[in-house]
Protein backbone atom coordinates (compact mmCIF):
# COMPACT_ATOMS: atom_id res chain seq x y z
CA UNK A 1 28.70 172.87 137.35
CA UNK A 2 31.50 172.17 140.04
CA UNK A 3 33.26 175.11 142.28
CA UNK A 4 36.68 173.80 144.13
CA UNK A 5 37.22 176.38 146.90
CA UNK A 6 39.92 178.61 145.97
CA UNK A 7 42.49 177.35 149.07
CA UNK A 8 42.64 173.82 147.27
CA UNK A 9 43.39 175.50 144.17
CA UNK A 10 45.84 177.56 145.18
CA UNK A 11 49.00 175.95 144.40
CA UNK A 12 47.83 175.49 140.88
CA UNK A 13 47.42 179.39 141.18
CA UNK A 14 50.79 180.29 142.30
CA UNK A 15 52.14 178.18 139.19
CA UNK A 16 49.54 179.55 136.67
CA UNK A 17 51.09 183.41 138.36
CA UNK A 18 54.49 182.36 137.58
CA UNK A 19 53.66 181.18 134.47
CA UNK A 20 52.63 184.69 133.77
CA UNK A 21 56.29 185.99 134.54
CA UNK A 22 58.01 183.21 132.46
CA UNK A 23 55.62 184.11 129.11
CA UNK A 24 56.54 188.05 129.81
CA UNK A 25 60.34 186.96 130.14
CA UNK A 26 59.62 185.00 126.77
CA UNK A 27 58.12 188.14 125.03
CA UNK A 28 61.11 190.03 126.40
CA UNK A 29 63.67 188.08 125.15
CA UNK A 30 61.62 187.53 121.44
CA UNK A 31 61.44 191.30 121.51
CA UNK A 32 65.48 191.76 122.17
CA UNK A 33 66.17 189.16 119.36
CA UNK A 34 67.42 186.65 121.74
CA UNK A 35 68.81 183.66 120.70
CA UNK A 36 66.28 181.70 119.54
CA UNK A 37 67.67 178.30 121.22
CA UNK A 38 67.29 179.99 124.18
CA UNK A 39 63.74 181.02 124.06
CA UNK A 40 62.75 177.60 123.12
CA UNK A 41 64.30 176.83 126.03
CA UNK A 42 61.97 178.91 127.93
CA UNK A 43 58.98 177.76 126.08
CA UNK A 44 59.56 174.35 126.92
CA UNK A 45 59.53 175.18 130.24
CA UNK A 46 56.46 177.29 130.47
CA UNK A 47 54.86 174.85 128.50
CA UNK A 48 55.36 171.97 131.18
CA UNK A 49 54.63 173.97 133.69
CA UNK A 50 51.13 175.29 132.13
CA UNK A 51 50.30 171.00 131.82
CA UNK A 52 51.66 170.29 135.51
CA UNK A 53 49.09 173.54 136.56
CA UNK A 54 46.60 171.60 134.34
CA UNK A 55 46.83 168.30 135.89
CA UNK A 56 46.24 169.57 139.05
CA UNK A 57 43.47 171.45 138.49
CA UNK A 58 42.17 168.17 136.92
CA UNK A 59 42.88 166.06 139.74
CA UNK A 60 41.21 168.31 141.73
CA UNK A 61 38.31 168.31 140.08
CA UNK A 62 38.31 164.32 139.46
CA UNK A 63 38.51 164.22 143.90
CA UNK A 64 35.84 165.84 144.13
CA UNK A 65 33.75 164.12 141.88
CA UNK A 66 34.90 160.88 143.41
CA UNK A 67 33.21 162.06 146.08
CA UNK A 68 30.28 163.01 144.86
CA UNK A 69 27.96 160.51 143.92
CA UNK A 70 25.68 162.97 141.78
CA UNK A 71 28.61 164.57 139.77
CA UNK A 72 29.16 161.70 136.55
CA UNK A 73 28.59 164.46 134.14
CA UNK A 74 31.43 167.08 136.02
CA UNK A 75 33.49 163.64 135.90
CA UNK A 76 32.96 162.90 132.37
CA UNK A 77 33.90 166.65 131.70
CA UNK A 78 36.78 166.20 133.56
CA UNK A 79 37.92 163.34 131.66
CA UNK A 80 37.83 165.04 128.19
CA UNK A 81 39.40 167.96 130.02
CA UNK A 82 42.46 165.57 131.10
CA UNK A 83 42.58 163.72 127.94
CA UNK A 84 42.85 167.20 126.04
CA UNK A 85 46.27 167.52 128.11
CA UNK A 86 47.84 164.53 127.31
């Protein structure tokens, strides 16, 4: 199993967090009947941003295991993990 240390993941954090906000501002709007054009609108977006937060972690992960001779099966994991997201 691989740990990152939390500072390198921490941008990813901050964009998972606000994530967070957009899906409550989503729920808000679904539960004041918004228009629905407009939520989808909002989906969109928080669904790009969840991949972007993705990717990152992923790349992350795959530096790491660059540099880490001993960590082939955290890379292979990592590859499914980044395939999944395309």
């Amino acid at each position: 199993m691989m740990k990152i240390d939390v500072e390198e993941l921490k941008s990813a954090r901050d964009r998972l967090a606000r994530i967070q906000g957009q899906i409550g501002g989503i729920v808000k709007m679904i539960d004041e009947g918004r228009d629905c054009t407009e939520i989808l609108t909002q989906l969109s977006a928080a669904s790009t941003a969840l991949s972007r937060a993705g990717f990152s972690i992923i790349s992350t992960g795959m530096t790491h295991c660059a540099n880490d001779p001993e960590g082939s099966d955290n890379k292979i994991a990592l590859e499914k993990a980044f395939m999944s997201l395309a």
